[in-house]
C-alpha atoms as a PDB file:
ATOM      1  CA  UNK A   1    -126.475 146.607-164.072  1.00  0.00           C
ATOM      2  CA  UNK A   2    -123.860 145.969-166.699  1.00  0.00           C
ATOM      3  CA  UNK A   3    -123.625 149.782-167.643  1.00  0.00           C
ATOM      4  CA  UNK A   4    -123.586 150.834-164.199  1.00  0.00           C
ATOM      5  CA  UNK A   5    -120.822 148.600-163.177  1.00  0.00           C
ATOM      6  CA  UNK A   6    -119.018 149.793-166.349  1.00  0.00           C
ATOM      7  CA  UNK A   7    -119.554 153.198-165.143  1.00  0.00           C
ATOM      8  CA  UNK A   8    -118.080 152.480-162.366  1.00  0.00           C
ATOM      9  CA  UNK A   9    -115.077 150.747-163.640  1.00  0.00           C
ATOM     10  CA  UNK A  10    -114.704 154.412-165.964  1.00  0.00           C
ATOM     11  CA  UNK A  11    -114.797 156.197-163.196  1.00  0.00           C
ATOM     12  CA  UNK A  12    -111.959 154.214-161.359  1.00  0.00           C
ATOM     13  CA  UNK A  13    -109.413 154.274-163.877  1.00  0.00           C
ATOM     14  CA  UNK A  14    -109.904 157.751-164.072  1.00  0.00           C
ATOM     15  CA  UNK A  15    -109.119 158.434-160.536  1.00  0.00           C
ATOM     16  CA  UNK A  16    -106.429 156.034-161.004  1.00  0.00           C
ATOM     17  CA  UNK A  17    -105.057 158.206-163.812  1.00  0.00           C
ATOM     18  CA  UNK A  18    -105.502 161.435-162.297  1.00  0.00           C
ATOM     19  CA  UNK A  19    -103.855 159.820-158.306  1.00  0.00           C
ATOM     20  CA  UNK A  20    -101.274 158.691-160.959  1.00  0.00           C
ATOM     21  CA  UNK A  21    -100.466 162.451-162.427  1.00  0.00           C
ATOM     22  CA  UNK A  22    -100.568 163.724-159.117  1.00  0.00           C
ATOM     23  CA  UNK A  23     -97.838 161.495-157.574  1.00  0.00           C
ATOM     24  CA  UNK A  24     -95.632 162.014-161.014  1.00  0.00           C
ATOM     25  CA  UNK A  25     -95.930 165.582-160.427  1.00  0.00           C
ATOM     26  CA  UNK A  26     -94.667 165.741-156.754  1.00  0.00           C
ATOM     27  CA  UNK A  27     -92.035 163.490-157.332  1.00  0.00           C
ATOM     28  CA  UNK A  28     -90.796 165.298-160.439  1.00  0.00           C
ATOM     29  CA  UNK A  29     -86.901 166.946-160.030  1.00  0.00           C
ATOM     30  CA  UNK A  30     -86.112 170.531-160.263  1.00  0.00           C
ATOM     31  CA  UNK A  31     -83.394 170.056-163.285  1.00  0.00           C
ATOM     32  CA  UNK A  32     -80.178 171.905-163.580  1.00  0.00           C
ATOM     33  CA  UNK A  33     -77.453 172.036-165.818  1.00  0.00           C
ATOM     34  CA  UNK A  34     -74.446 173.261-164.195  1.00  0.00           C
ATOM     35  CA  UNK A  35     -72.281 174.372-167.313  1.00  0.00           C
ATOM     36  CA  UNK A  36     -68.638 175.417-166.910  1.00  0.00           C
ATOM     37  CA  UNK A  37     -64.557 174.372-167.263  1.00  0.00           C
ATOM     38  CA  UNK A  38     -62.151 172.133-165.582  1.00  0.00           C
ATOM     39  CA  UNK A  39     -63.251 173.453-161.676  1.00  0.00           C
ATOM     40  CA  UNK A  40     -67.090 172.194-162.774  1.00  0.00           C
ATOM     41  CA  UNK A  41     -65.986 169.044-164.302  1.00  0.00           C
ATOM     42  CA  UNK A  42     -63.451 168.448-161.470  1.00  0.00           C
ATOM     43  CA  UNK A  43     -59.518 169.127-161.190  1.00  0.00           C
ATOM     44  CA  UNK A  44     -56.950 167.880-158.554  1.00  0.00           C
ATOM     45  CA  UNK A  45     -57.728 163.903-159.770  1.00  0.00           C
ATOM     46  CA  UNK A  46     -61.207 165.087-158.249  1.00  0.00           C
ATOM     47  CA  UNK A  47     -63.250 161.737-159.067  1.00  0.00           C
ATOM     48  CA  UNK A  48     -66.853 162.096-160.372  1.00  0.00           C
ATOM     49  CA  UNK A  49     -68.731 161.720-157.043  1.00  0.00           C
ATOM     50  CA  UNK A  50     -66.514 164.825-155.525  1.00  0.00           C
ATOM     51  CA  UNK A  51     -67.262 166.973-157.640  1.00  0.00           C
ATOM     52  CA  UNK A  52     -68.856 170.384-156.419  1.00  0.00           C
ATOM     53  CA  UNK A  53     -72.211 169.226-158.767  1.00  0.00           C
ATOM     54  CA  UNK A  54     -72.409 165.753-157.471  1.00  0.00           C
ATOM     55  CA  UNK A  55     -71.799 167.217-153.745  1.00  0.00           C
ATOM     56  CA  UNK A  56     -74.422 169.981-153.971  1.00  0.00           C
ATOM     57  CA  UNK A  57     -76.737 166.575-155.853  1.00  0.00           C
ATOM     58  CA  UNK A  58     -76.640 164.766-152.290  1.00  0.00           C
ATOM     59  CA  UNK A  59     -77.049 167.600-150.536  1.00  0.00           C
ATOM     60  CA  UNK A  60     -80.269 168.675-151.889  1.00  0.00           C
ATOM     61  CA  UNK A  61     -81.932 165.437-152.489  1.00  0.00           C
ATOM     62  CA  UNK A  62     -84.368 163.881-154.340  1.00  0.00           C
ATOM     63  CA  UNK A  63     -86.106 166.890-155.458  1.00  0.00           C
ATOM     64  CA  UNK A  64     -83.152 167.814-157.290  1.00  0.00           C
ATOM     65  CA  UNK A  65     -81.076 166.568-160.817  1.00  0.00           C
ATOM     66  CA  UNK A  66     -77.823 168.221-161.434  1.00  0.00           C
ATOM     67  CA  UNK A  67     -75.773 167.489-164.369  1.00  0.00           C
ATOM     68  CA  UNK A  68     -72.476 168.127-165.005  1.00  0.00           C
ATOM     69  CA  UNK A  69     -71.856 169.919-168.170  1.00  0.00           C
ATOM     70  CA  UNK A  70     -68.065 170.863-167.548  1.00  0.00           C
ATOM     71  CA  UNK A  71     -65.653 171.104-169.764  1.00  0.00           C
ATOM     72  CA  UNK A  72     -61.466 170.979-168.845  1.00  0.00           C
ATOM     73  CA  UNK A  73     -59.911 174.135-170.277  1.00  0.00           C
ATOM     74  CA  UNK A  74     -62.408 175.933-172.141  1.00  0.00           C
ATOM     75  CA  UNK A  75     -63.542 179.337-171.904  1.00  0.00           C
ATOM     76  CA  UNK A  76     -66.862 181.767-171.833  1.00  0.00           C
ATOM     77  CA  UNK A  77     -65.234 183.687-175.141  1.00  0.00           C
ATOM     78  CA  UNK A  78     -66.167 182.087-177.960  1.00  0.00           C
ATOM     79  CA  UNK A  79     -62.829 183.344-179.227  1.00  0.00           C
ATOM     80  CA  UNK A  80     -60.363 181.510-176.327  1.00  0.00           C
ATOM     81  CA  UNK A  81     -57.329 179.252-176.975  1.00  0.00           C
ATOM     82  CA  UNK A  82     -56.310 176.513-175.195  1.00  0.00           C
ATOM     83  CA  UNK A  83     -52.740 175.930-173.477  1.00  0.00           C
ATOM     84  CA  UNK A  84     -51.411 176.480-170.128  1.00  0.00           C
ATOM     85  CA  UNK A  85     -48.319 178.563-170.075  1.00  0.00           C
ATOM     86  CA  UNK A  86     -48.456 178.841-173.723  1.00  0.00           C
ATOM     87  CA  UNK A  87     -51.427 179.570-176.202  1.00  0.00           C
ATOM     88  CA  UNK A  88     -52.056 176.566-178.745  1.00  0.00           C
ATOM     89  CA  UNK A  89     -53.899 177.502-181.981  1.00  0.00           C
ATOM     90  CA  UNK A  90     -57.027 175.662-180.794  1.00  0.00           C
ATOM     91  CA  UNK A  91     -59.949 177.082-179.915  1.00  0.00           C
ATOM     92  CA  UNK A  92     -61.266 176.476-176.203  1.00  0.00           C
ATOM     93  CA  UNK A  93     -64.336 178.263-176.326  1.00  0.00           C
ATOM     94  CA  UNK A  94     -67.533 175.945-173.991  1.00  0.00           C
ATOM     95  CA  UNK A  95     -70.080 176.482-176.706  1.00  0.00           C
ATOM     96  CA  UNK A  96     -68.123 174.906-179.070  1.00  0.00           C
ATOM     97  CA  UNK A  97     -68.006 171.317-177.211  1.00  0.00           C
ATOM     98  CA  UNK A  98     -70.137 168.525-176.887  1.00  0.00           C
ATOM     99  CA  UNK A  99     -71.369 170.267-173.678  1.00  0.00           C
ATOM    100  CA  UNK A 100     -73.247 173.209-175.676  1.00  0.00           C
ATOM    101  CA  UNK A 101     -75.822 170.745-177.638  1.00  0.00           C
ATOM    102  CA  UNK A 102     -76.362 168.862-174.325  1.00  0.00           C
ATOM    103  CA  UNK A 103     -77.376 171.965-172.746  1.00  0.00           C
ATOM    104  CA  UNK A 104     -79.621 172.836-175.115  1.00  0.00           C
ATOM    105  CA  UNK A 105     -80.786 169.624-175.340  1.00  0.00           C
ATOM    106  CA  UNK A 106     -81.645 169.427-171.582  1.00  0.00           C
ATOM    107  CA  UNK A 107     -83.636 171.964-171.527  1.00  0.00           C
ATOM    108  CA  UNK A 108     -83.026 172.192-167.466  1.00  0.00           C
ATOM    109  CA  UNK A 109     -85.634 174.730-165.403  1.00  0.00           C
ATOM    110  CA  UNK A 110     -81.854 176.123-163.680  1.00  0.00           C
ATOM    111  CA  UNK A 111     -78.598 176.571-165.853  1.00  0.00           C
ATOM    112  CA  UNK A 112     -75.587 177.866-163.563  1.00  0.00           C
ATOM    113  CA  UNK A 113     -72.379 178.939-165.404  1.00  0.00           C
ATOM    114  CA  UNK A 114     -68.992 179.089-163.741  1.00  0.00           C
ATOM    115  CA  UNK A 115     -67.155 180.006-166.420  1.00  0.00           C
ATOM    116  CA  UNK A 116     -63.877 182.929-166.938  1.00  0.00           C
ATOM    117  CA  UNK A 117     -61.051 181.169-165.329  1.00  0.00           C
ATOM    118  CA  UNK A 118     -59.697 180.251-168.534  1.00  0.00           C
ATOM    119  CA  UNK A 119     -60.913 183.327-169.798  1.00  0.00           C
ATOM    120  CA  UNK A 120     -57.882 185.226-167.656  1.00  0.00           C
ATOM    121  CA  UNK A 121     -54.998 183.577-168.885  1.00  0.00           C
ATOM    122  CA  UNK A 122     -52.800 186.359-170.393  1.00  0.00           C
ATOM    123  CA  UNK A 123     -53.195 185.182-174.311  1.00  0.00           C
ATOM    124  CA  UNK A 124     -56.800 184.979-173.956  1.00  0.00           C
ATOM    125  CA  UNK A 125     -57.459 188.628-171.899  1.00  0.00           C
ATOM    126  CA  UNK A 126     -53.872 190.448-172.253  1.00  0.00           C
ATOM    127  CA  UNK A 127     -53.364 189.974-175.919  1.00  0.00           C
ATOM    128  CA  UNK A 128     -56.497 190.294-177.069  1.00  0.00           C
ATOM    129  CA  UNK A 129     -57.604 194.277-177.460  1.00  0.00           C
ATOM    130  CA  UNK A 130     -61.509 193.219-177.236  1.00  0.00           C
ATOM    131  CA  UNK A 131     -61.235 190.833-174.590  1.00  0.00           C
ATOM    132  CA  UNK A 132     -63.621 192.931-172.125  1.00  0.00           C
ATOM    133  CA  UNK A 133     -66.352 193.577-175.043  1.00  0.00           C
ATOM    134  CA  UNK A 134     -65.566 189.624-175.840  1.00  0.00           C
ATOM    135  CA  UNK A 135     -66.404 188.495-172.646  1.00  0.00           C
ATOM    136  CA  UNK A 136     -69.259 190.441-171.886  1.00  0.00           C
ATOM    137  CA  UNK A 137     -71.096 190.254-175.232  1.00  0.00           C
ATOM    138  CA  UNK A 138     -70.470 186.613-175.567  1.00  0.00           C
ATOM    139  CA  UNK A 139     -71.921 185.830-171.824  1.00  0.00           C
ATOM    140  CA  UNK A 140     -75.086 187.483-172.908  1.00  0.00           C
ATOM    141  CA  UNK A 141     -75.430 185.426-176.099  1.00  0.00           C
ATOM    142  CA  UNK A 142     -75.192 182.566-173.794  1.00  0.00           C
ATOM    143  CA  UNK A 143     -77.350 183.541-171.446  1.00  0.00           C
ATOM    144  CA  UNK A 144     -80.133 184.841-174.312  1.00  0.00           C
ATOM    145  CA  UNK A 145     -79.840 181.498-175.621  1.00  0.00           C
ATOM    146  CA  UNK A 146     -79.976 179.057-172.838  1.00  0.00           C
ATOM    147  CA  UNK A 147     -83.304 181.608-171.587  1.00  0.00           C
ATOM    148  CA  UNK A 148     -84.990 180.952-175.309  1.00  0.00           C
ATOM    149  CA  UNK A 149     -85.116 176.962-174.049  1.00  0.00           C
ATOM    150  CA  UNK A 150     -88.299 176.974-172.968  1.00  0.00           C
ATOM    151  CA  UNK A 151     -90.238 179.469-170.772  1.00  0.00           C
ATOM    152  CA  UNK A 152     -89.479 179.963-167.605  1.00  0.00           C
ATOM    153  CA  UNK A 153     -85.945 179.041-167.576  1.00  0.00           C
ATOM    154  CA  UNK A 154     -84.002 180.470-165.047  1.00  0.00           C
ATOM    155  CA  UNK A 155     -79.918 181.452-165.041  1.00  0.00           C
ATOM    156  CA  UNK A 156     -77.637 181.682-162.781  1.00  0.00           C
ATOM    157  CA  UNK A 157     -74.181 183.534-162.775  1.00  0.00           C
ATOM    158  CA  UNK A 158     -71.658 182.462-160.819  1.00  0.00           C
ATOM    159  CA  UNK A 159     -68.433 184.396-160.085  1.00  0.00           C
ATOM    160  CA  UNK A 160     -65.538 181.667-159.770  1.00  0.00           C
ATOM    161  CA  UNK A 161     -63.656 180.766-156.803  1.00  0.00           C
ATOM    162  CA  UNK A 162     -60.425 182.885-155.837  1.00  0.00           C
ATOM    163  CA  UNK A 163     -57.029 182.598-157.560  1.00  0.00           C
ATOM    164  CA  UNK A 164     -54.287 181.891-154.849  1.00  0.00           C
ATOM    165  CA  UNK A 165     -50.933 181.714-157.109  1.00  0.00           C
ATOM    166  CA  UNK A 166     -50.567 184.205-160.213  1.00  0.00           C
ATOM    167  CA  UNK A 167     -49.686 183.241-163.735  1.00  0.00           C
ATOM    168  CA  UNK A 168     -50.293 178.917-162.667  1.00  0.00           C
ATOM    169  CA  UNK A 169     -51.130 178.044-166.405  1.00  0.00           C
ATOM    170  CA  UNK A 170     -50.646 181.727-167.617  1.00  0.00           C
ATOM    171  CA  UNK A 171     -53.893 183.191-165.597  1.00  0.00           C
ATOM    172  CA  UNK A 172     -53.822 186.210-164.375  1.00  0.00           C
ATOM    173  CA  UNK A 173     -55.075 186.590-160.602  1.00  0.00           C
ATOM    174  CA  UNK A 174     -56.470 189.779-160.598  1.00  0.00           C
ATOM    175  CA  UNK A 175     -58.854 189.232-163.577  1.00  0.00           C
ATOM    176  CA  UNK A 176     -60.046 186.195-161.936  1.00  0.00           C
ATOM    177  CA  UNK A 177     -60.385 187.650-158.280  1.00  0.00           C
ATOM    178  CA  UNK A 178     -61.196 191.456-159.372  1.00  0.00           C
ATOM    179  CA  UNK A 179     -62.479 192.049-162.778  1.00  0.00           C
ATOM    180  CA  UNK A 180     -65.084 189.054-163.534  1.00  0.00           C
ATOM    181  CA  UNK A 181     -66.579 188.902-160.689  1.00  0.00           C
ATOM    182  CA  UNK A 182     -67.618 192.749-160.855  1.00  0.00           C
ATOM    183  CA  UNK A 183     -68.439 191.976-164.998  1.00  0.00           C
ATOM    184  CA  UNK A 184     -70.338 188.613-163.817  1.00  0.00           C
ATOM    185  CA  UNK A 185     -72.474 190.462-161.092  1.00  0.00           C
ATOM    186  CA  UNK A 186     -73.520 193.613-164.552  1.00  0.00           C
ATOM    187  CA  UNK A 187     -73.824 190.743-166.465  1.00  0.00           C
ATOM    188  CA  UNK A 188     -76.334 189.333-164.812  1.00  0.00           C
ATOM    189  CA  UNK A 189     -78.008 193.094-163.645  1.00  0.00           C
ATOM    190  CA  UNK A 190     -78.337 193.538-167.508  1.00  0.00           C
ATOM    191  CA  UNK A 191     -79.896 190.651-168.312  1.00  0.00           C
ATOM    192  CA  UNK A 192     -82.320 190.224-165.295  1.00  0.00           C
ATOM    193  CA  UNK A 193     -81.095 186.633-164.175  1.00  0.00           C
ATOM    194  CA  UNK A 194     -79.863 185.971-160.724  1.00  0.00           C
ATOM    195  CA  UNK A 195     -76.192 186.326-159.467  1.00  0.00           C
ATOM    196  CA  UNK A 196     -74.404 183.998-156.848  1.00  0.00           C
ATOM    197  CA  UNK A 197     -70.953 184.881-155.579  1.00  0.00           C
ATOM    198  CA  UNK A 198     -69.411 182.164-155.434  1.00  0.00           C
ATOM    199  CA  UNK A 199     -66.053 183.561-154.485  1.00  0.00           C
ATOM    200  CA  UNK A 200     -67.093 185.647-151.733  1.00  0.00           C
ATOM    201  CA  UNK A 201     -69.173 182.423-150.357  1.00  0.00           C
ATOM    202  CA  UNK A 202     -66.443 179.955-150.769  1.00  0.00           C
ATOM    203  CA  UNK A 203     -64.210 182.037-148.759  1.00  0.00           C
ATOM    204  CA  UNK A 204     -66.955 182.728-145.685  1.00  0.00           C
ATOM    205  CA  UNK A 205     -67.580 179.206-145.676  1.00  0.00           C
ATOM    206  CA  UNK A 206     -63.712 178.589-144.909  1.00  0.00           C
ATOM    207  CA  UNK A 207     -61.954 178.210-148.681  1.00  0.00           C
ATOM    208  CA  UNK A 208     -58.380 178.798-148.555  1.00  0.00           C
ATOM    209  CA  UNK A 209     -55.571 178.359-150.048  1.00  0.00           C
ATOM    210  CA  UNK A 210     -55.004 174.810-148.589  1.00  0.00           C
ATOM    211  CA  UNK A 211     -58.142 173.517-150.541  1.00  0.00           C
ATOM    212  CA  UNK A 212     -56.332 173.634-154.103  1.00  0.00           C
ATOM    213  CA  UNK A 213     -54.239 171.348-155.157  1.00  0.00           C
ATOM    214  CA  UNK A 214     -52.445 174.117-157.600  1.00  0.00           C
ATOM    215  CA  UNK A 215     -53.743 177.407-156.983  1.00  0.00           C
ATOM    216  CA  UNK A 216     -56.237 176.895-159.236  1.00  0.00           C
ATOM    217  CA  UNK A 217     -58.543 173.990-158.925  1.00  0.00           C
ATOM    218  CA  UNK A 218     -60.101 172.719-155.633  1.00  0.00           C
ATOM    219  CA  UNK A 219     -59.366 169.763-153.808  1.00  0.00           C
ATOM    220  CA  UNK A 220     -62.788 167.146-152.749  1.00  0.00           C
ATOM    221  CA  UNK A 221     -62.456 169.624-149.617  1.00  0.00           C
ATOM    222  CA  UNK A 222     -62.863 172.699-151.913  1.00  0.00           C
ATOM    223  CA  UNK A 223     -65.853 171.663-153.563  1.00  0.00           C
ATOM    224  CA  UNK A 224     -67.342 169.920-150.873  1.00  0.00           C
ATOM    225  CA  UNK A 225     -67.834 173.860-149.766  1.00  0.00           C
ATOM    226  CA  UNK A 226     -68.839 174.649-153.453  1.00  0.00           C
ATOM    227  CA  UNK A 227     -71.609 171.952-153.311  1.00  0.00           C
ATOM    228  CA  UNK A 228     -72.626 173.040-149.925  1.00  0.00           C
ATOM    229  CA  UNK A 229     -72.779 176.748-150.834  1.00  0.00           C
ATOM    230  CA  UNK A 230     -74.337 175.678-154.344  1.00  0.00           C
ATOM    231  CA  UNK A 231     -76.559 173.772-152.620  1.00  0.00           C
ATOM    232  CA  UNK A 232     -78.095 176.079-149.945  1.00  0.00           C
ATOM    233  CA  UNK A 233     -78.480 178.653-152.628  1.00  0.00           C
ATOM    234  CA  UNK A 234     -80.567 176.257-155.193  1.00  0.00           C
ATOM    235  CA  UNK A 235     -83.246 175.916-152.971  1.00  0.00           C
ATOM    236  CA  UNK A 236     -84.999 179.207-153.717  1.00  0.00           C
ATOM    237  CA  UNK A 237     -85.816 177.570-157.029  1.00  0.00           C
ATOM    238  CA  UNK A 238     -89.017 175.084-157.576  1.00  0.00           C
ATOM    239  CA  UNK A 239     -90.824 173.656-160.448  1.00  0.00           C
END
Protein backbone atom coordinates (compact mmCIF):
# COMPACT_ATOMS: atom_id res chain seq x y z
CA UNK A 1 0.00 0.00 0.00
CA UNK A 2 2.92 2.20 0.87
CA UNK A 3 4.50 1.82 -2.72
CA UNK A 4 1.34 2.30 -4.38
CA UNK A 5 0.49 5.44 -2.62
CA UNK A 6 4.09 6.54 -3.38
CA UNK A 7 3.38 5.81 -6.88
CA UNK A 8 0.84 7.79 -6.81
CA UNK A 9 2.34 10.73 -5.16
CA UNK A 10 5.26 10.27 -8.36
CA UNK A 11 2.85 10.42 -10.60
CA UNK A 12 1.26 13.74 -9.25
CA UNK A 13 4.18 15.81 -9.08
CA UNK A 14 4.84 14.88 -12.40
CA UNK A 15 1.67 16.15 -13.78
CA UNK A 16 2.23 19.00 -11.59
CA UNK A 17 5.55 19.62 -13.33
CA UNK A 18 4.53 19.04 -16.73
CA UNK A 19 0.70 21.51 -16.02
CA UNK A 20 3.56 23.73 -14.66
CA UNK A 21 5.74 23.83 -18.15
CA UNK A 22 2.72 24.12 -19.99
CA UNK A 23 1.36 27.31 -18.33
CA UNK A 24 5.19 28.84 -18.41
CA UNK A 25 5.14 28.22 -21.99
CA UNK A 26 1.84 30.04 -22.92
CA UNK A 27 2.51 32.79 -20.85
CA UNK A 28 6.05 33.28 -22.17
CA UNK A 29 6.63 36.96 -24.21
CA UNK A 30 7.58 37.26 -27.75
CA UNK A 31 10.93 39.48 -26.98
CA UNK A 32 12.11 42.36 -29.02
CA UNK A 33 14.80 44.65 -28.99
CA UNK A 34 13.98 47.71 -30.76
CA UNK A 35 17.58 49.18 -31.47
CA UNK A 36 18.02 52.69 -32.90
CA UNK A 37 18.94 56.75 -32.18
CA UNK A 38 17.39 59.65 -30.50
CA UNK A 39 13.61 59.06 -32.41
CA UNK A 40 13.77 55.27 -30.63
CA UNK A 41 14.94 56.48 -27.37
CA UNK A 42 12.56 59.50 -27.52
CA UNK A 43 13.12 63.32 -28.59
CA UNK A 44 10.83 66.41 -28.08
CA UNK A 45 11.22 65.93 -23.89
CA UNK A 46 9.31 62.63 -25.02
CA UNK A 47 9.18 60.90 -21.40
CA UNK A 48 9.84 57.11 -21.20
CA UNK A 49 6.21 55.87 -21.26
CA UNK A 50 5.65 57.92 -24.78
CA UNK A 51 7.91 56.58 -26.43
CA UNK A 52 6.99 54.81 -29.85
CA UNK A 53 8.47 51.28 -27.99
CA UNK A 54 6.61 51.71 -24.80
CA UNK A 55 3.35 52.75 -26.97
CA UNK A 56 3.53 49.81 -29.40
CA UNK A 57 4.38 47.64 -25.51
CA UNK A 58 0.65 48.54 -24.39
CA UNK A 59 -0.66 48.09 -27.45
CA UNK A 60 0.23 44.59 -27.97
CA UNK A 61 -0.02 43.25 -24.54
CA UNK A 62 1.08 40.75 -22.46
CA UNK A 63 2.33 38.50 -25.05
CA UNK A 64 4.80 40.98 -25.89
CA UNK A 65 8.40 42.58 -24.22
CA UNK A 66 9.86 45.46 -26.02
CA UNK A 67 12.96 47.08 -24.95
CA UNK A 68 14.29 50.12 -25.76
CA UNK A 69 17.76 49.99 -27.00
CA UNK A 70 18.00 53.69 -28.37
CA UNK A 71 20.63 55.66 -28.43
CA UNK A 72 20.49 59.93 -28.85
CA UNK A 73 22.67 60.83 -31.82
CA UNK A 74 24.32 57.86 -33.01
CA UNK A 75 24.43 56.38 -36.29
CA UNK A 76 24.15 52.85 -38.38
CA UNK A 77 27.97 53.67 -39.81
CA UNK A 78 30.27 52.49 -37.65
CA UNK A 79 32.31 55.39 -38.95
CA UNK A 80 29.66 58.51 -37.90
CA UNK A 81 30.47 61.64 -35.85
CA UNK A 82 28.49 63.26 -33.58
CA UNK A 83 27.38 67.11 -33.64
CA UNK A 84 24.47 68.90 -34.90
CA UNK A 85 25.32 71.68 -37.23
CA UNK A 86 28.88 70.91 -36.83
CA UNK A 87 30.86 67.51 -36.83
CA UNK A 88 32.72 66.84 -33.37
CA UNK A 89 35.67 64.39 -33.53
CA UNK A 90 33.65 61.74 -31.67
CA UNK A 91 32.49 58.85 -32.95
CA UNK A 92 28.55 58.25 -32.91
CA UNK A 93 28.40 55.01 -34.37
CA UNK A 94 25.18 52.54 -32.23
CA UNK A 95 27.43 49.54 -32.04
CA UNK A 96 29.82 51.25 -30.24
CA UNK A 97 27.46 52.10 -27.07
CA UNK A 98 26.30 50.41 -24.21
CA UNK A 99 23.25 49.52 -26.38
CA UNK A 100 25.32 47.00 -28.73
CA UNK A 101 26.35 44.45 -25.73
CA UNK A 102 22.73 44.70 -24.44
CA UNK A 103 21.52 43.59 -27.67
CA UNK A 104 23.55 40.90 -27.90
CA UNK A 105 23.03 40.10 -24.61
CA UNK A 106 19.20 39.91 -25.02
CA UNK A 107 19.19 37.66 -27.33
CA UNK A 108 15.40 38.90 -28.35
CA UNK A 109 13.34 36.38 -30.97
CA UNK A 110 12.58 40.20 -32.99
CA UNK A 111 15.36 42.97 -33.32
CA UNK A 112 13.90 46.14 -35.28
CA UNK A 113 16.45 48.85 -36.28
CA UNK A 114 15.48 52.42 -37.04
CA UNK A 115 18.56 53.67 -37.61
CA UNK A 116 20.14 56.44 -40.68
CA UNK A 117 18.81 59.69 -39.50
CA UNK A 118 22.02 60.59 -38.14
CA UNK A 119 23.52 58.82 -40.82
CA UNK A 120 22.31 61.92 -43.34
CA UNK A 121 23.76 64.74 -41.76
CA UNK A 122 26.08 66.30 -44.41
CA UNK A 123 29.61 65.41 -42.51
CA UNK A 124 28.57 61.97 -42.05
CA UNK A 125 27.05 61.22 -45.94
CA UNK A 126 28.35 64.46 -47.98
CA UNK A 127 31.92 64.41 -46.89
CA UNK A 128 32.51 61.11 -46.72
CA UNK A 129 33.34 59.48 -50.45
CA UNK A 130 32.23 55.83 -49.10
CA UNK A 131 29.33 56.82 -47.27
CA UNK A 132 26.84 54.64 -49.56
CA UNK A 133 29.28 51.40 -49.41
CA UNK A 134 29.55 52.52 -45.47
CA UNK A 135 26.12 52.36 -44.87
CA UNK A 136 25.17 49.45 -46.65
CA UNK A 137 28.05 47.13 -45.70
CA UNK A 138 27.90 48.12 -42.13
CA UNK A 139 23.88 47.41 -41.91
CA UNK A 140 24.62 43.94 -43.05
CA UNK A 141 27.31 43.32 -40.42
CA UNK A 142 24.66 44.28 -38.06
CA UNK A 143 22.14 42.44 -39.25
CA UNK A 144 24.63 39.08 -39.75
CA UNK A 145 25.41 39.56 -36.27
CA UNK A 146 22.28 40.18 -34.37
CA UNK A 147 20.88 36.82 -36.80
CA UNK A 148 24.07 34.63 -35.33
CA UNK A 149 22.18 35.20 -31.64
CA UNK A 150 20.55 32.26 -31.56
CA UNK A 151 18.47 30.42 -34.23
CA UNK A 152 15.62 31.62 -35.35
CA UNK A 153 16.09 35.20 -34.77
CA UNK A 154 14.22 37.35 -36.80
CA UNK A 155 15.12 41.23 -38.13
CA UNK A 156 13.39 43.81 -38.97
CA UNK A 157 14.32 46.97 -41.10
CA UNK A 158 12.71 49.89 -40.63
CA UNK A 159 12.90 52.93 -42.95
CA UNK A 160 12.68 56.15 -40.59
CA UNK A 161 10.00 58.59 -40.41
CA UNK A 162 10.00 61.66 -42.95
CA UNK A 163 12.25 64.73 -42.67
CA UNK A 164 10.01 67.95 -42.71
CA UNK A 165 12.78 70.88 -42.43
CA UNK A 166 16.26 70.43 -44.34
CA UNK A 167 19.68 70.82 -42.84
CA UNK A 168 17.83 70.93 -38.74
CA UNK A 169 21.16 69.60 -37.14
CA UNK A 170 23.03 69.43 -40.57
CA UNK A 171 20.71 66.41 -42.07
CA UNK A 172 20.03 66.31 -45.26
CA UNK A 173 16.20 65.66 -46.20
CA UNK A 174 16.46 63.91 -49.20
CA UNK A 175 18.83 61.15 -47.91
CA UNK A 176 16.52 60.62 -45.13
CA UNK A 177 13.15 60.72 -47.18
CA UNK A 178 14.68 59.29 -50.64
CA UNK A 179 17.85 57.40 -50.49
CA UNK A 180 17.61 55.08 -47.18
CA UNK A 181 14.56 54.11 -47.42
CA UNK A 182 15.15 52.60 -51.06
CA UNK A 183 18.90 51.21 -49.48
CA UNK A 184 16.86 49.95 -46.23
CA UNK A 185 14.12 48.08 -48.34
CA UNK A 186 17.80 46.11 -50.71
CA UNK A 187 19.13 45.84 -47.52
CA UNK A 188 16.84 43.83 -46.21
CA UNK A 189 16.01 41.93 -49.96
CA UNK A 190 19.77 40.92 -49.66
CA UNK A 191 19.80 39.60 -46.55
CA UNK A 192 16.36 37.78 -46.46
CA UNK A 193 14.91 39.59 -43.26
CA UNK A 194 11.68 41.45 -43.34
CA UNK A 195 11.20 45.21 -44.25
CA UNK A 196 8.60 47.67 -42.61
CA UNK A 197 8.15 51.15 -44.01
CA UNK A 198 7.85 53.01 -41.51
CA UNK A 199 7.77 56.29 -43.36
CA UNK A 200 5.25 55.47 -45.80
CA UNK A 201 3.01 54.05 -42.71
CA UNK A 202 3.51 56.95 -40.46
CA UNK A 203 2.31 59.22 -43.07
CA UNK A 204 -1.06 56.95 -44.05
CA UNK A 205 -1.76 56.77 -40.55
CA UNK A 206 -1.89 60.75 -40.43
CA UNK A 207 2.02 61.90 -39.53
CA UNK A 208 2.65 65.35 -40.45
CA UNK A 209 4.54 67.90 -40.01
CA UNK A 210 2.65 69.13 -36.85
CA UNK A 211 3.76 65.89 -34.94
CA UNK A 212 7.57 67.06 -34.58
CA UNK A 213 8.60 69.21 -32.33
CA UNK A 214 11.75 70.23 -34.77
CA UNK A 215 11.45 68.67 -37.98
CA UNK A 216 13.09 65.91 -36.85
CA UNK A 217 11.90 64.06 -33.85
CA UNK A 218 8.21 63.23 -33.06
CA UNK A 219 6.10 64.60 -30.57
CA UNK A 220 4.02 61.74 -27.89
CA UNK A 221 1.44 62.29 -30.91
CA UNK A 222 4.10 61.14 -33.47
CA UNK A 223 4.98 58.07 -31.89
CA UNK A 224 1.82 57.26 -30.53
CA UNK A 225 1.29 56.49 -34.55
CA UNK A 226 4.81 54.80 -34.56
CA UNK A 227 3.73 52.44 -31.70
CA UNK A 228 0.44 51.87 -33.29
CA UNK A 229 1.89 51.12 -36.74
CA UNK A 230 4.84 49.15 -34.92
CA UNK A 231 2.45 47.49 -33.16
CA UNK A 232 -0.05 46.14 -35.77
CA UNK A 233 2.90 45.02 -37.77
CA UNK A 234 4.61 42.84 -34.77
CA UNK A 235 1.91 40.62 -34.60
CA UNK A 236 2.85 38.39 -37.53
CA UNK A 237 5.65 37.24 -35.25
CA UNK A 238 5.19 34.32 -32.43
CA UNK A 239 7.41 32.25 -30.35
Amino acid sequence: ADEMSMGFVRIGFLLFVALLGACSSSSAALVVGCIGDSITHGGCDTTPSETYVAVANRTLGAGFDLHNLGVSGMTLMTTGLCGSDRPSKENCAWVNTWAAPAAYKLKADVYTILLGTNDAKYYNWELNSNSTDDFVLDYIDLINKLLDLKPGTRVVVMSPVPNYKDGVYGMRQVVINSFIPAKTRRIADITRVHFFDMQNEYVKNGGSAKDTCDGCHPTPAGNLIMGQVLARYLTQFTL
